[in-house]
PDB file of N, CA and C in Angstrom:
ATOM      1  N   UNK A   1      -5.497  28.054  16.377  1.00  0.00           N
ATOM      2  CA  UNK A   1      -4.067  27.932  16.317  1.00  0.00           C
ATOM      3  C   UNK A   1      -3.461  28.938  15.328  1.00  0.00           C
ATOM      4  N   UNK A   2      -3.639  29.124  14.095  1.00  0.00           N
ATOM      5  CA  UNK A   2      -3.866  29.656  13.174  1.00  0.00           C
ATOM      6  C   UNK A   2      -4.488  30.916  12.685  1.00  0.00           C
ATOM      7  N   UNK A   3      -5.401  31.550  13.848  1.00  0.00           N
ATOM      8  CA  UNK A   3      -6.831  32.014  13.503  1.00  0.00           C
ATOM      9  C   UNK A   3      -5.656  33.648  13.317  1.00  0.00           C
ATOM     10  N   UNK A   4      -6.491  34.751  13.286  1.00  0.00           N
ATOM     11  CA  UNK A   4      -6.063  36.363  13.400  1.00  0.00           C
ATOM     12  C   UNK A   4      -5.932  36.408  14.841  1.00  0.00           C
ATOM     13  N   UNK A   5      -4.863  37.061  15.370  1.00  0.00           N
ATOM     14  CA  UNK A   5      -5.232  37.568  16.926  1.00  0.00           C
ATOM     15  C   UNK A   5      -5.192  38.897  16.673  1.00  0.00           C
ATOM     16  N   UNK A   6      -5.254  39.724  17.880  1.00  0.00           N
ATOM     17  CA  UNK A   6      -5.100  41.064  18.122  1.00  0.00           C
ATOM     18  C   UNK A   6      -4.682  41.411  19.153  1.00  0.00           C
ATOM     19  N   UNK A   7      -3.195  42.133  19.506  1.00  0.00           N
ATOM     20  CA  UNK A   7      -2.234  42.785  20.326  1.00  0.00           C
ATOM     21  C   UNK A   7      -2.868  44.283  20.850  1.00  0.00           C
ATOM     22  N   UNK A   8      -2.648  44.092  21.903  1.00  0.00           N
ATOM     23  CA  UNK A   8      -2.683  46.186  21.924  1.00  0.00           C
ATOM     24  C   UNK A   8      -1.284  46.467  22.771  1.00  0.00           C
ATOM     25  N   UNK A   9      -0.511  47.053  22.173  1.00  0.00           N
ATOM     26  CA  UNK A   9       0.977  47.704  22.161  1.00  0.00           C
ATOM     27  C   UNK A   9       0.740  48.772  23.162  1.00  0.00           C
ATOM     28  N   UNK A  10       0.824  49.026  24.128  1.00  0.00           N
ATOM     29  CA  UNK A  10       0.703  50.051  24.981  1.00  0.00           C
ATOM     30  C   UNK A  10       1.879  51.301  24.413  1.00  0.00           C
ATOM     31  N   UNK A  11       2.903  51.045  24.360  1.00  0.00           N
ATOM     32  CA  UNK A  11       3.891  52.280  24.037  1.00  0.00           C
ATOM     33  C   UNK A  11       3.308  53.178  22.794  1.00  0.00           C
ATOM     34  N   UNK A  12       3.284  52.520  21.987  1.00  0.00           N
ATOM     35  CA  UNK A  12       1.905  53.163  20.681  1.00  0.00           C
ATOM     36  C   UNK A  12       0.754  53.270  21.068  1.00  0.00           C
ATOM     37  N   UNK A  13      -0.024  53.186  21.943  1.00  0.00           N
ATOM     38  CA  UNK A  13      -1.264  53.654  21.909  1.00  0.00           C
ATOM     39  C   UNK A  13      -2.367  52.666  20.842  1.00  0.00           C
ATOM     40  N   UNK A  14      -1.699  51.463  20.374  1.00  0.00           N
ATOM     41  CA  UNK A  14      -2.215  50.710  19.623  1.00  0.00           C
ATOM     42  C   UNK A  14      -2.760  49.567  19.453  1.00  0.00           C
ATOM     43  N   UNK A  15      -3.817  48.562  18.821  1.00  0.00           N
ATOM     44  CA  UNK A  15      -4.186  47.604  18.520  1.00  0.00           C
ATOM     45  C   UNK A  15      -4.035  47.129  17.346  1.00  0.00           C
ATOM     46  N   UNK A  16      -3.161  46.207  16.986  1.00  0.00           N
ATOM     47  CA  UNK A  16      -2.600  45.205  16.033  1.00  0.00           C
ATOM     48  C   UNK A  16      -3.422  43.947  15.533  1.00  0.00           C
ATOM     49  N   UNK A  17      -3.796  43.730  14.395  1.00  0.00           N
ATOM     50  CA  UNK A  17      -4.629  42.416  13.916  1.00  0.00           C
ATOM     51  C   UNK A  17      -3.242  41.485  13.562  1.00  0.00           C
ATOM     52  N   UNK A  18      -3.051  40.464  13.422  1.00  0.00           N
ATOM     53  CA  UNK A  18      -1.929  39.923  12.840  1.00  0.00           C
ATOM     54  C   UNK A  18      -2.268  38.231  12.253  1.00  0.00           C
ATOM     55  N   UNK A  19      -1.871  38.175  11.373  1.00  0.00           N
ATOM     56  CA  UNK A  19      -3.066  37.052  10.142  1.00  0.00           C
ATOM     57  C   UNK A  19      -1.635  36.693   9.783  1.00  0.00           C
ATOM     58  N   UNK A  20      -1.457  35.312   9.177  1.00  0.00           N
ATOM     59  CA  UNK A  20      -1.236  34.597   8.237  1.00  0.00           C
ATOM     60  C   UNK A  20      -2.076  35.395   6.556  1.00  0.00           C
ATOM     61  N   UNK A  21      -0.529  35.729   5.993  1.00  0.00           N
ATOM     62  CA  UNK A  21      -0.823  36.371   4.361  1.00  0.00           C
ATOM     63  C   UNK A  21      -1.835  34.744   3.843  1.00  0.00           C
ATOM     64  N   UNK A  22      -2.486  35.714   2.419  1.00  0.00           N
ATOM     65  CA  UNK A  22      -3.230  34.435   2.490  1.00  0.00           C
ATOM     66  C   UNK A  22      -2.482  34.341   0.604  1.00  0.00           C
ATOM     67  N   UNK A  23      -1.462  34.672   0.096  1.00  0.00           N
ATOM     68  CA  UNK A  23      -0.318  34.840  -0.450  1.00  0.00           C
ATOM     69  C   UNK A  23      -0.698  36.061  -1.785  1.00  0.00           C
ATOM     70  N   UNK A  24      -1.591  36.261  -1.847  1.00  0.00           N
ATOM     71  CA  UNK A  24      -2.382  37.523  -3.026  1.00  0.00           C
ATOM     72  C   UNK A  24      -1.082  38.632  -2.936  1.00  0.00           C
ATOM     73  N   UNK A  25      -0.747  38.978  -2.002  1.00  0.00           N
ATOM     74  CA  UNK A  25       0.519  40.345  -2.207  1.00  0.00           C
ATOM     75  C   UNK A  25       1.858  39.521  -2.375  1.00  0.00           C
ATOM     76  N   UNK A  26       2.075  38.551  -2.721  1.00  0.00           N
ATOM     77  CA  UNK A  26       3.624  38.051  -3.440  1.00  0.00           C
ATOM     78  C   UNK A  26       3.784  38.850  -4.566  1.00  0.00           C
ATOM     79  N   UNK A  27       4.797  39.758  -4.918  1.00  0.00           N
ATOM     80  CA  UNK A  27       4.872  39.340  -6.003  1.00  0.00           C
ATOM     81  C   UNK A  27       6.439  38.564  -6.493  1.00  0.00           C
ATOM     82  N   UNK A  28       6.167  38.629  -8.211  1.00  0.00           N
ATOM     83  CA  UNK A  28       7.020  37.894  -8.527  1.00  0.00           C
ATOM     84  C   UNK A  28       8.220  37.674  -8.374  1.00  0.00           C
ATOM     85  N   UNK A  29       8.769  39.605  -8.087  1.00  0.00           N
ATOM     86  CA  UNK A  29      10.005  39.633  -7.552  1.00  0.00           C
ATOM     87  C   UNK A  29      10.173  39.253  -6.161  1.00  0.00           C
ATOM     88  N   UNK A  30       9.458  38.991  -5.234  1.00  0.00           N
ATOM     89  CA  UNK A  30       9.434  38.284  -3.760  1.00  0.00           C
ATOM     90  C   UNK A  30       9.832  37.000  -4.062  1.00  0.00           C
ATOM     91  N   UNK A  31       8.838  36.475  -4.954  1.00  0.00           N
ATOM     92  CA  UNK A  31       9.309  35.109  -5.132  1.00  0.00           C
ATOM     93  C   UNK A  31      10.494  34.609  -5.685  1.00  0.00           C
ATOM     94  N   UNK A  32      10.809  35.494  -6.444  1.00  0.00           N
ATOM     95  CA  UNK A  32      11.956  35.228  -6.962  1.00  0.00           C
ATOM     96  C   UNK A  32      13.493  35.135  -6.058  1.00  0.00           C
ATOM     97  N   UNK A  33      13.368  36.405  -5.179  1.00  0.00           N
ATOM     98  CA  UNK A  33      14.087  36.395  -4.160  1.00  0.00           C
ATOM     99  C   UNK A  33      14.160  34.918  -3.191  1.00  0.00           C
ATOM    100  N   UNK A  34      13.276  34.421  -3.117  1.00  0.00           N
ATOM    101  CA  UNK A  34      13.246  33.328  -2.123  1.00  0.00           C
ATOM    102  C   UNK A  34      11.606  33.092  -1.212  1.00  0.00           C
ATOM    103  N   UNK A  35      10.775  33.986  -1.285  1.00  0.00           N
ATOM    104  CA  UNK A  35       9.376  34.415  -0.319  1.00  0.00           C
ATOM    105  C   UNK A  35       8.863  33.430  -0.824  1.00  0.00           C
ATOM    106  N   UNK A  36       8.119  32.969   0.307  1.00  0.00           N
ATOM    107  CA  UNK A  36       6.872  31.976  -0.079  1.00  0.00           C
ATOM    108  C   UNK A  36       5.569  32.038   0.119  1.00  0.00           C
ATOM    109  N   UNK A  37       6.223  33.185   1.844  1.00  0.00           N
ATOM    110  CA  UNK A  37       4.694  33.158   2.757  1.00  0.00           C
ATOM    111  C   UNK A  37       4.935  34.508   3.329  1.00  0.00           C
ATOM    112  N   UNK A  38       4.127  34.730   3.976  1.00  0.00           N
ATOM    113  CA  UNK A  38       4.109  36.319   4.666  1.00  0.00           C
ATOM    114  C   UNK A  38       3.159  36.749   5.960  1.00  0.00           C
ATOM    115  N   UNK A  39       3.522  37.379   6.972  1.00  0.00           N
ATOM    116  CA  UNK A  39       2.556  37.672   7.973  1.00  0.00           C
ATOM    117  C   UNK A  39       2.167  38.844   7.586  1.00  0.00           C
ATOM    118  N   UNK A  40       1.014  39.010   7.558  1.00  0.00           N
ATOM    119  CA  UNK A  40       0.278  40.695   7.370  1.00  0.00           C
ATOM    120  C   UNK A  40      -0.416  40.967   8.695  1.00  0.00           C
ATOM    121  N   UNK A  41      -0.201  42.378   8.922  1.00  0.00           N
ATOM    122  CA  UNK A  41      -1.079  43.054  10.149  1.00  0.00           C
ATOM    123  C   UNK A  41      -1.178  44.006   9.915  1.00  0.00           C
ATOM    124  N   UNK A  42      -2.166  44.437  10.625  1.00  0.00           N
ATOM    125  CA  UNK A  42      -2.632  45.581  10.599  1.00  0.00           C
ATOM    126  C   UNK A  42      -2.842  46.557  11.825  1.00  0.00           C
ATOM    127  N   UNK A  43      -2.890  47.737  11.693  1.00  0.00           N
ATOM    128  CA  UNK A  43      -2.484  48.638  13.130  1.00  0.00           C
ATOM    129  C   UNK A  43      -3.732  49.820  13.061  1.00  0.00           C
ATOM    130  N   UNK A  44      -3.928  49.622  13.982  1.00  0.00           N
ATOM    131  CA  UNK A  44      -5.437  50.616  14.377  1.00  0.00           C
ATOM    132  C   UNK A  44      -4.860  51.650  15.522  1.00  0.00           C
ATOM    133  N   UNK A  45      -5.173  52.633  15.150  1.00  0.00           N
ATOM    134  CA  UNK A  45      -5.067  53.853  16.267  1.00  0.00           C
ATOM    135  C   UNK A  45      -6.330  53.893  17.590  1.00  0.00           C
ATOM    136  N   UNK A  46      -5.741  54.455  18.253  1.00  0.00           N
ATOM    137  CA  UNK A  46      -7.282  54.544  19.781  1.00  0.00           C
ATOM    138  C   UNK A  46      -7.926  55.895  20.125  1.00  0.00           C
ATOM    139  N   UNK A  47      -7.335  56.923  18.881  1.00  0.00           N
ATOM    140  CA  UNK A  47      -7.755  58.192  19.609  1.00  0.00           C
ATOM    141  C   UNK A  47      -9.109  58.695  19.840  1.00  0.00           C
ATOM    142  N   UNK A  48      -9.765  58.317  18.663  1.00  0.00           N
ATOM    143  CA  UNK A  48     -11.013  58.348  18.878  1.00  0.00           C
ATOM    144  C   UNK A  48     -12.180  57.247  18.031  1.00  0.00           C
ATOM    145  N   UNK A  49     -11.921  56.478  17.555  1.00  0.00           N
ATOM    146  CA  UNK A  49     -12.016  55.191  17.235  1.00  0.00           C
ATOM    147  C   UNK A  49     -10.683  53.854  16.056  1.00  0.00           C
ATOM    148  N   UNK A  50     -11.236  52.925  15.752  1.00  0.00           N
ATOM    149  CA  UNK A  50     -10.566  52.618  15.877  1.00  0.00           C
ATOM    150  C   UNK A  50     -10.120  52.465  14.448  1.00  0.00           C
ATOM    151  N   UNK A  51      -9.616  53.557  13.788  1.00  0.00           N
ATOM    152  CA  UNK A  51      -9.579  53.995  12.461  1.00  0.00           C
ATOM    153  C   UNK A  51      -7.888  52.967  12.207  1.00  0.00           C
ATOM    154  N   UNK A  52      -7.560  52.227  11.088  1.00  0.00           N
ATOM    155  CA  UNK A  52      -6.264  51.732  10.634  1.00  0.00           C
ATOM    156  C   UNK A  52      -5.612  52.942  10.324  1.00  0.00           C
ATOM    157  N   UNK A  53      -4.030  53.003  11.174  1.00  0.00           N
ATOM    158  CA  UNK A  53      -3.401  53.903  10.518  1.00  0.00           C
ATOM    159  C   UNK A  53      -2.116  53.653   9.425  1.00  0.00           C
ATOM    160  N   UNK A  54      -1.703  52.001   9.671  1.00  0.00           N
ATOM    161  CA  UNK A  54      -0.937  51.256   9.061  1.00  0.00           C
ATOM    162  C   UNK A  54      -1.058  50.040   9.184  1.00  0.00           C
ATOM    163  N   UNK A  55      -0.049  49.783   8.606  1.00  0.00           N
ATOM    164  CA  UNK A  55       0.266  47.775   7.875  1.00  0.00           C
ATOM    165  C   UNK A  55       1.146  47.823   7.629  1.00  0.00           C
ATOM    166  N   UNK A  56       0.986  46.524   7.200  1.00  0.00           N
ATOM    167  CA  UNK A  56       2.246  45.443   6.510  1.00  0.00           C
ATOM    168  C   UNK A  56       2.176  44.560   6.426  1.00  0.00           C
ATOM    169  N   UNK A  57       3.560  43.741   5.723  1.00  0.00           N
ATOM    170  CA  UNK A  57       3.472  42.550   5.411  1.00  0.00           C
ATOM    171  C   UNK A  57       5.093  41.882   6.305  1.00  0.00           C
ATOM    172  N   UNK A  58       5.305  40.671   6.583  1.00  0.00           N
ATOM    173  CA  UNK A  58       6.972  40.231   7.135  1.00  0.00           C
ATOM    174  C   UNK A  58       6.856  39.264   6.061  1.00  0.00           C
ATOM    175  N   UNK A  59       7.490  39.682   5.036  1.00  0.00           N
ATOM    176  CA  UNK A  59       8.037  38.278   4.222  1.00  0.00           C
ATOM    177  C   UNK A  59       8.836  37.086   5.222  1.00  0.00           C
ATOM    178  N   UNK A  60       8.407  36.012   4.312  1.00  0.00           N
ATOM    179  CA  UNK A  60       9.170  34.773   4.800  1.00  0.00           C
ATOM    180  C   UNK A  60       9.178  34.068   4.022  1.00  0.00           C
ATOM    181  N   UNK A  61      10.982  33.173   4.176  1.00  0.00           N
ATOM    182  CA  UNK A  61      11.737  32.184   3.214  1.00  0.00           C
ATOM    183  C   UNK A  61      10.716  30.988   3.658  1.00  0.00           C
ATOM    184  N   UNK A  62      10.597  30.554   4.494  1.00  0.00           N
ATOM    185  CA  UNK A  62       9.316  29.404   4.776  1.00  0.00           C
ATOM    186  C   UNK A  62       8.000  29.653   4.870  1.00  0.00           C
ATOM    187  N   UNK A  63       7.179  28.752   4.748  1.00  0.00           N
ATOM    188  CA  UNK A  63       5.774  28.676   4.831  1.00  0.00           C
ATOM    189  C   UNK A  63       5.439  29.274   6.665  1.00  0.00           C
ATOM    190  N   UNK A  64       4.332  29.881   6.955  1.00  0.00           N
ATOM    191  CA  UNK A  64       3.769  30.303   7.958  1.00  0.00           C
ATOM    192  C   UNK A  64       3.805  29.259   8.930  1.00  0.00           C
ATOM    193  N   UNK A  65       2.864  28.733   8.230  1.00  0.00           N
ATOM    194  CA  UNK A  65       2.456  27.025   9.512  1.00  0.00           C
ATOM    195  C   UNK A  65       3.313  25.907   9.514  1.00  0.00           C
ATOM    196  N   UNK A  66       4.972  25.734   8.717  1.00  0.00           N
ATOM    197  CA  UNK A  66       5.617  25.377   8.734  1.00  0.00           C
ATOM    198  C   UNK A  66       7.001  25.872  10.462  1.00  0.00           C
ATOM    199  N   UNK A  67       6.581  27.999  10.084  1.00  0.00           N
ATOM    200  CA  UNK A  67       7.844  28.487  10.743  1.00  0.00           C
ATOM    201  C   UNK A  67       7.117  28.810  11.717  1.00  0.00           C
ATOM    202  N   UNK A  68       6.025  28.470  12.464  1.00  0.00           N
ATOM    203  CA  UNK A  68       5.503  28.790  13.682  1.00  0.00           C
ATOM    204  C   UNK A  68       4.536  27.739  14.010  1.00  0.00           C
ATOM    205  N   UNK A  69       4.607  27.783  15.598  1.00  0.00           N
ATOM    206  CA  UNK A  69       3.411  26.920  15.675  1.00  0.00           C
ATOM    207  C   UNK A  69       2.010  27.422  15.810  1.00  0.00           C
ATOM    208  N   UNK A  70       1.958  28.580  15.881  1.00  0.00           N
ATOM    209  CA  UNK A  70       0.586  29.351  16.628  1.00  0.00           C
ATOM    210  C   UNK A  70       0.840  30.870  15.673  1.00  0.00           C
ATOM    211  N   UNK A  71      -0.157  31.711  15.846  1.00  0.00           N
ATOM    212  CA  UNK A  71       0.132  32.688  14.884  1.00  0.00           C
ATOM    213  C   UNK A  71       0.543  33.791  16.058  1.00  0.00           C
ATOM    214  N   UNK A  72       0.697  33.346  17.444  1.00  0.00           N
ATOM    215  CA  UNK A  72       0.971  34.448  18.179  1.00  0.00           C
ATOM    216  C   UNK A  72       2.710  34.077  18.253  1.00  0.00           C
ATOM    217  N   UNK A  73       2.765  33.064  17.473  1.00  0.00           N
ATOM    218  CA  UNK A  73       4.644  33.047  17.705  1.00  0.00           C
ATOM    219  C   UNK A  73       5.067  34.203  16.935  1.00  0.00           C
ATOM    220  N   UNK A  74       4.523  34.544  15.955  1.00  0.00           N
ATOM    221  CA  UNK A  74       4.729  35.721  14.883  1.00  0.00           C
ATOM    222  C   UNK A  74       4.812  37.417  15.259  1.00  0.00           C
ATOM    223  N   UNK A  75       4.428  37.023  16.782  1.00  0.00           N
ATOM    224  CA  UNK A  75       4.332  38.593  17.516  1.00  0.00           C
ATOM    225  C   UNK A  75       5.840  39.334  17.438  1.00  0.00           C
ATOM    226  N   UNK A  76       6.611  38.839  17.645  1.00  0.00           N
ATOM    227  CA  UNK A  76       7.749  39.574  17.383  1.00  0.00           C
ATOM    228  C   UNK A  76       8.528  39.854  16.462  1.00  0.00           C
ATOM    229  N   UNK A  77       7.445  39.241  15.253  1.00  0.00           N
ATOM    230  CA  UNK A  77       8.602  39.563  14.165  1.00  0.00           C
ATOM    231  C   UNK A  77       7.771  41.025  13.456  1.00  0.00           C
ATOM    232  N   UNK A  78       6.602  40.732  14.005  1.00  0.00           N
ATOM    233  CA  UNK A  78       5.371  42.484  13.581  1.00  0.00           C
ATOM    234  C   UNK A  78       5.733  43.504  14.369  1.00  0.00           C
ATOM    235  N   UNK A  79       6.434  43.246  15.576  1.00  0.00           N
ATOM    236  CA  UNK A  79       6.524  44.312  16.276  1.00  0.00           C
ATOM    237  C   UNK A  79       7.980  45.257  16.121  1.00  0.00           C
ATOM    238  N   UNK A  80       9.188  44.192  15.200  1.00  0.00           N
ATOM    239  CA  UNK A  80       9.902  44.135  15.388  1.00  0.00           C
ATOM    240  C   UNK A  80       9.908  45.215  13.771  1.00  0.00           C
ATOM    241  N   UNK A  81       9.195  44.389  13.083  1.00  0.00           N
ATOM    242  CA  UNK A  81       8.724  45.003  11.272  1.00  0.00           C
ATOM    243  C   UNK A  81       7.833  47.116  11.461  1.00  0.00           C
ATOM    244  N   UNK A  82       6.910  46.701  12.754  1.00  0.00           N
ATOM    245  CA  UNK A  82       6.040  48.111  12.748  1.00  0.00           C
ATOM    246  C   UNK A  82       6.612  48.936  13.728  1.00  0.00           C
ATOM    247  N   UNK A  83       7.381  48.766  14.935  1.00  0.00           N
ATOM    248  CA  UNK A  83       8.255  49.259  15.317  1.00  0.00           C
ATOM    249  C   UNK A  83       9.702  49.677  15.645  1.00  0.00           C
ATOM    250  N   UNK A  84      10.065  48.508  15.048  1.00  0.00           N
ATOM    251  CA  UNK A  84      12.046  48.658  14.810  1.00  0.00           C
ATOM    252  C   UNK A  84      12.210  48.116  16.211  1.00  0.00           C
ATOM    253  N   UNK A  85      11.612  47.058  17.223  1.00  0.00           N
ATOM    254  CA  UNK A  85      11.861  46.505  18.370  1.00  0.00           C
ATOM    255  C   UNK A  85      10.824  45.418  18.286  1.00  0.00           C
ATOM    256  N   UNK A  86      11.435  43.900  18.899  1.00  0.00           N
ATOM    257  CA  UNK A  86      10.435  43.128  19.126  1.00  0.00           C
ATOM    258  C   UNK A  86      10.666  42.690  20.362  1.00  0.00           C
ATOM    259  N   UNK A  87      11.023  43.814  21.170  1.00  0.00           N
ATOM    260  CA  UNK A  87      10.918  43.425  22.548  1.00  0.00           C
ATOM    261  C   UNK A  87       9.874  44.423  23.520  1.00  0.00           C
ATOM    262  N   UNK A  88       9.082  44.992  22.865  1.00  0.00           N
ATOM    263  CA  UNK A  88       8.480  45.806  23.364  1.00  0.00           C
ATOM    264  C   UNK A  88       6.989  44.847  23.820  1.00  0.00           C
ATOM    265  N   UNK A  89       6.603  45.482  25.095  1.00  0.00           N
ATOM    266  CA  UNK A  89       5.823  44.856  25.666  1.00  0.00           C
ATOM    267  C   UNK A  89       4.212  45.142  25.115  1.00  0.00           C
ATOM    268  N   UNK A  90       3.224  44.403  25.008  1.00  0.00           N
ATOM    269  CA  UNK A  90       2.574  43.879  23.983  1.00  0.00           C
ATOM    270  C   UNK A  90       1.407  43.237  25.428  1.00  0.00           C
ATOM    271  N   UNK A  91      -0.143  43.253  24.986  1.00  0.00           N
ATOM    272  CA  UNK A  91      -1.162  42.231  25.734  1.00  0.00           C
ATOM    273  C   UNK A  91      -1.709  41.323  24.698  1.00  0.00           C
ATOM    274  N   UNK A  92      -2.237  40.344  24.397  1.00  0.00           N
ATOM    275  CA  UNK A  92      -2.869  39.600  23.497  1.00  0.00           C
ATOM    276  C   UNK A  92      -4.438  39.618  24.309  1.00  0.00           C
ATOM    277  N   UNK A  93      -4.955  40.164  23.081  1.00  0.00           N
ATOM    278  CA  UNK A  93      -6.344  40.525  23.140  1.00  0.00           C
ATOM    279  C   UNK A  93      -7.848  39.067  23.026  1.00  0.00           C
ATOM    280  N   UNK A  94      -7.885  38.578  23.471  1.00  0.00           N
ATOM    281  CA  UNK A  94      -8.694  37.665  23.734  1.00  0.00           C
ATOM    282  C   UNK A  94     -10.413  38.097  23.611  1.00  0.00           C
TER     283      UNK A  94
END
């Protein structure tokens, strides 16, 4: 429910890990702002293996497993954070 999945983004050429933060990159000024919890992912290129070319983190005013039910509800807010669209079409990697 919970677990890491992995996306591959066809328009990028990419494969996405996407985890529940496990809260180690807060910092204080996040918290202070309001952060509690955070989705982190990570982005792998395909050109010739599958080397990370970026990340991130989506802060959030609520807890993870509070503001989603599944960690693939979180797909659009990574796609939306690593590409500036969370309507872009996306496979979930099984």
């Amino acid at each position: 429910m919970f677990d890491s999945i992995f996306i591959f983004v066809p328009e990028a050429g990419q494969i996405v890990k996407i985890s529940e933060g496990s809260g180690d990159n807060l910092l204080q000024e996040d918290m202070d702002e309001g952060y509690v919890d955070y989705i982190y992912y990570e982005q792998y290129g395909m050109e010739v293996d599958l080397r990370e070319v970026d990340g991130g983190m989506v802060l959030l005013t609520e807890p993870f497993q509070e503001k989603f039910t599944c960690t693939e509800d979180a797909i659009p807010h990574v796609l939306d954070m690593a590409y500036g669209s969370d309507s872009l079409e996306y496979t979930v990697l099984k």
